[in-house]
Each structure stands twice: as C-alpha cells, then as structure tokens.
Protein backbone atom coordinates (compact mmCIF):
# COMPACT_ATOMS: atom_id res chain seq x y z
CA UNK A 1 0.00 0.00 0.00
CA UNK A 2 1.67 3.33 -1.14
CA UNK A 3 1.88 5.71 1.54
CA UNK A 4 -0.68 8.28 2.57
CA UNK A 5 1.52 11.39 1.11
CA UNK A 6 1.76 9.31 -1.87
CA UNK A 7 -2.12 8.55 -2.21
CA UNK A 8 -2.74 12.74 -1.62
CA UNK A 9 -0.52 13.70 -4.46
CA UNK A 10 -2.05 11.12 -6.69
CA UNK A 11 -5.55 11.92 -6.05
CA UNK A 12 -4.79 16.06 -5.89
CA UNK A 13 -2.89 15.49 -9.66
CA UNK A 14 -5.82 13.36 -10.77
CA UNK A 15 -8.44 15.62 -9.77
CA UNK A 16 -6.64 19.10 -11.18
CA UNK A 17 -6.07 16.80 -14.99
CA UNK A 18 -9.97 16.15 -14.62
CA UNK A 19 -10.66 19.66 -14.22
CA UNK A 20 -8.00 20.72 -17.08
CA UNK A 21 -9.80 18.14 -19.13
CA UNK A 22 -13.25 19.44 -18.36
CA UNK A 23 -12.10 23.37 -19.44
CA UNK A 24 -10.17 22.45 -22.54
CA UNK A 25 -13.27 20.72 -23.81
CA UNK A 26 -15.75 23.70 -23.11
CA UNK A 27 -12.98 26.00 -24.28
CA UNK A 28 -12.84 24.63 -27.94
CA UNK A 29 -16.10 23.60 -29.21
CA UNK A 30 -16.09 20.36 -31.58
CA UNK A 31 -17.20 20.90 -35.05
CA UNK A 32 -20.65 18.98 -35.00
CA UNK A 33 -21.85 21.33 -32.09
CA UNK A 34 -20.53 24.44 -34.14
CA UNK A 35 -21.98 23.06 -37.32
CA UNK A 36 -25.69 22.57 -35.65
CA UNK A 37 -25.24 25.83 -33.80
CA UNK A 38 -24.91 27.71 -37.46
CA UNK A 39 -27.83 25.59 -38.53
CA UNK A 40 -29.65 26.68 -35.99
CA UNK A 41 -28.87 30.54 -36.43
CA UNK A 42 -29.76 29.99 -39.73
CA UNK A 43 -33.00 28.14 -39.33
CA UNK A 44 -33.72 31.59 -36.91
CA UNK A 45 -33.07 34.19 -39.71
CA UNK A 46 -29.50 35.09 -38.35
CA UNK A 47 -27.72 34.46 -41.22
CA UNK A 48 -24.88 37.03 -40.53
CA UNK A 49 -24.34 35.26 -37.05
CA UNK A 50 -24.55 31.39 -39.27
CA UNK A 51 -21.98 32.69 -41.46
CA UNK A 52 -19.45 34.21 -38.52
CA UNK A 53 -19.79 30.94 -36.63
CA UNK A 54 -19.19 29.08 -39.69
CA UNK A 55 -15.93 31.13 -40.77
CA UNK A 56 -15.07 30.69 -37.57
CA UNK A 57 -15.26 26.72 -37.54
CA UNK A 58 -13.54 27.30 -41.15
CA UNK A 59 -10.79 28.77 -39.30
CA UNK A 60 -10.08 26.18 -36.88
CA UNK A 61 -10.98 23.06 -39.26
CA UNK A 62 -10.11 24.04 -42.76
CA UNK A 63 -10.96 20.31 -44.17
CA UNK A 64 -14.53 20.79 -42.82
CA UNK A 65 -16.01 20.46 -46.56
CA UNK A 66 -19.28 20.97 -44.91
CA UNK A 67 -18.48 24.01 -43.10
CA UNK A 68 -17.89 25.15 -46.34
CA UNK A 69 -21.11 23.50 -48.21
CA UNK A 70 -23.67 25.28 -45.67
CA UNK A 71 -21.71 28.96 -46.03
CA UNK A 72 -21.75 28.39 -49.84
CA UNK A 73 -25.38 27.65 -49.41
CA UNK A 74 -26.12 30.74 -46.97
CA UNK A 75 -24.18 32.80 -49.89
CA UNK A 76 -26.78 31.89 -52.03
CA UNK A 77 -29.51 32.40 -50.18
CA UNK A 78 -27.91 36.44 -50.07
CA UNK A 79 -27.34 36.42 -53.67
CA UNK A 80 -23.51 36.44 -52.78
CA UNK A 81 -22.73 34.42 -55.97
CA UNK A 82 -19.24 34.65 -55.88
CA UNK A 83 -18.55 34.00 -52.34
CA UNK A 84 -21.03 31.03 -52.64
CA UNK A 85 -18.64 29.42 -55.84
CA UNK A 86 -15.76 30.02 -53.79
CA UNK A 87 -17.22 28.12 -50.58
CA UNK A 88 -18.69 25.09 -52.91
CA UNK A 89 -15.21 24.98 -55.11
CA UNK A 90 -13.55 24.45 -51.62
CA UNK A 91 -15.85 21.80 -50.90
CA UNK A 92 -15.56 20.19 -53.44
CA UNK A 93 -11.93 19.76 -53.38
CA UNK A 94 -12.02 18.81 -50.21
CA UNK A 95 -14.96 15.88 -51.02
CA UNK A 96 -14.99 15.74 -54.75
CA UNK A 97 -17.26 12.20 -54.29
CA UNK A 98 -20.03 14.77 -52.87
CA UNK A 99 -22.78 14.73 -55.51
CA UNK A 100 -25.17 16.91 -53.95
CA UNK A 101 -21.83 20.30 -54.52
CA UNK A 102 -21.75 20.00 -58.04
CA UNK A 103 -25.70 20.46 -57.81
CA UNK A 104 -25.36 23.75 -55.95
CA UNK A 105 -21.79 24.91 -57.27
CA UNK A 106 -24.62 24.48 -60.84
CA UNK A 107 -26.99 26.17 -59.06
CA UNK A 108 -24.80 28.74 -57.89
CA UNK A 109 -23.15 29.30 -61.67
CA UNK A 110 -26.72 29.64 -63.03
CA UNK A 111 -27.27 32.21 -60.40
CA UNK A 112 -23.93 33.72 -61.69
C-alpha cells in the first residue's frame, strides 16, 4: 500500500487533470456542435451570425467540406454568388465524391 503522502498527491494530480480536461473541452467547441449551432442561427433568420460561426469553424478546421457547403449555401440564399462558388469549389476539393456540390456549385453558376 503506497503511503498516505503518496495517495494525496495522486488523487490532488488526478483531480486538477480532470478539471484541465473538463475546461479544454468547453474552451474549444467540436465541429458537430458548431456546425448545428450555425444551422440553428440559420433556421432563426441570423444568417450574418450562421456565417461568422461558420468562418469561424472554417478557421479552426479548414478540411470541414461541410463548413464550407452550408456557407456556400447561406451565400446563395444572399445572392452572394461569388462568395457562394468560392465556398462550394472548396468543398468540393475537399470531397470531390459529394454529388449533392456540383448540384449547388450548378446552381450557384446559373445564379452567376
């Protein structure tokens, strides 16, 4: 049995790596919450917000193709043409076996 110091330090490092753990988590939210959030703001009629969360997840996951998709598709609803090719070229780089981009990077062209 490991002495009582021994079991204090243990239990004292275990509990402040929990609490690290618990912050870093809540500090950097993962990119399905951020996704639905942006959905969400969307869905509201806060488009500006959708598309500031969304560069925002852009910025810390850059190979998010659907990041990318929904802010393309956002672009379009604002008549943003360009911006919306940009976003759906991006995607589709990133996921070129993505059907459903080449449908809206069309729409978006038409648009164009």
């Amino acid at each position: 049995m490991a002495p009582p110091r021994s079991r204090a330090c243990c239990l004292i490092l275990g509990t402040y790596f929990h609490i690290m753990g618990r912050r870093r988590s809540r500090a950097i939210p993962d990119q399905a919450s951020m996704l639905d959030q942006a959905i969400r703001l969307a869905l509201s009629g806060q488009t500006d917000e959708a598309i500031a969360l969304l560069t925002e997840t852009i910025r810390l996951s850059p190979q998010l193709w659907q990041a990318y998709q929904y802010r393309g598709e956002l672009y379009l609803r604002r008549q943003a043409f360009d911006a919306a090719l940009r976003d759906l070229n991006e995607a589709i780089r990133l996921a070129p076996e993505e059907p459903h981009l080449y449908a809206l990077r069309g729409q978006a062209q038409n648009l164009l």
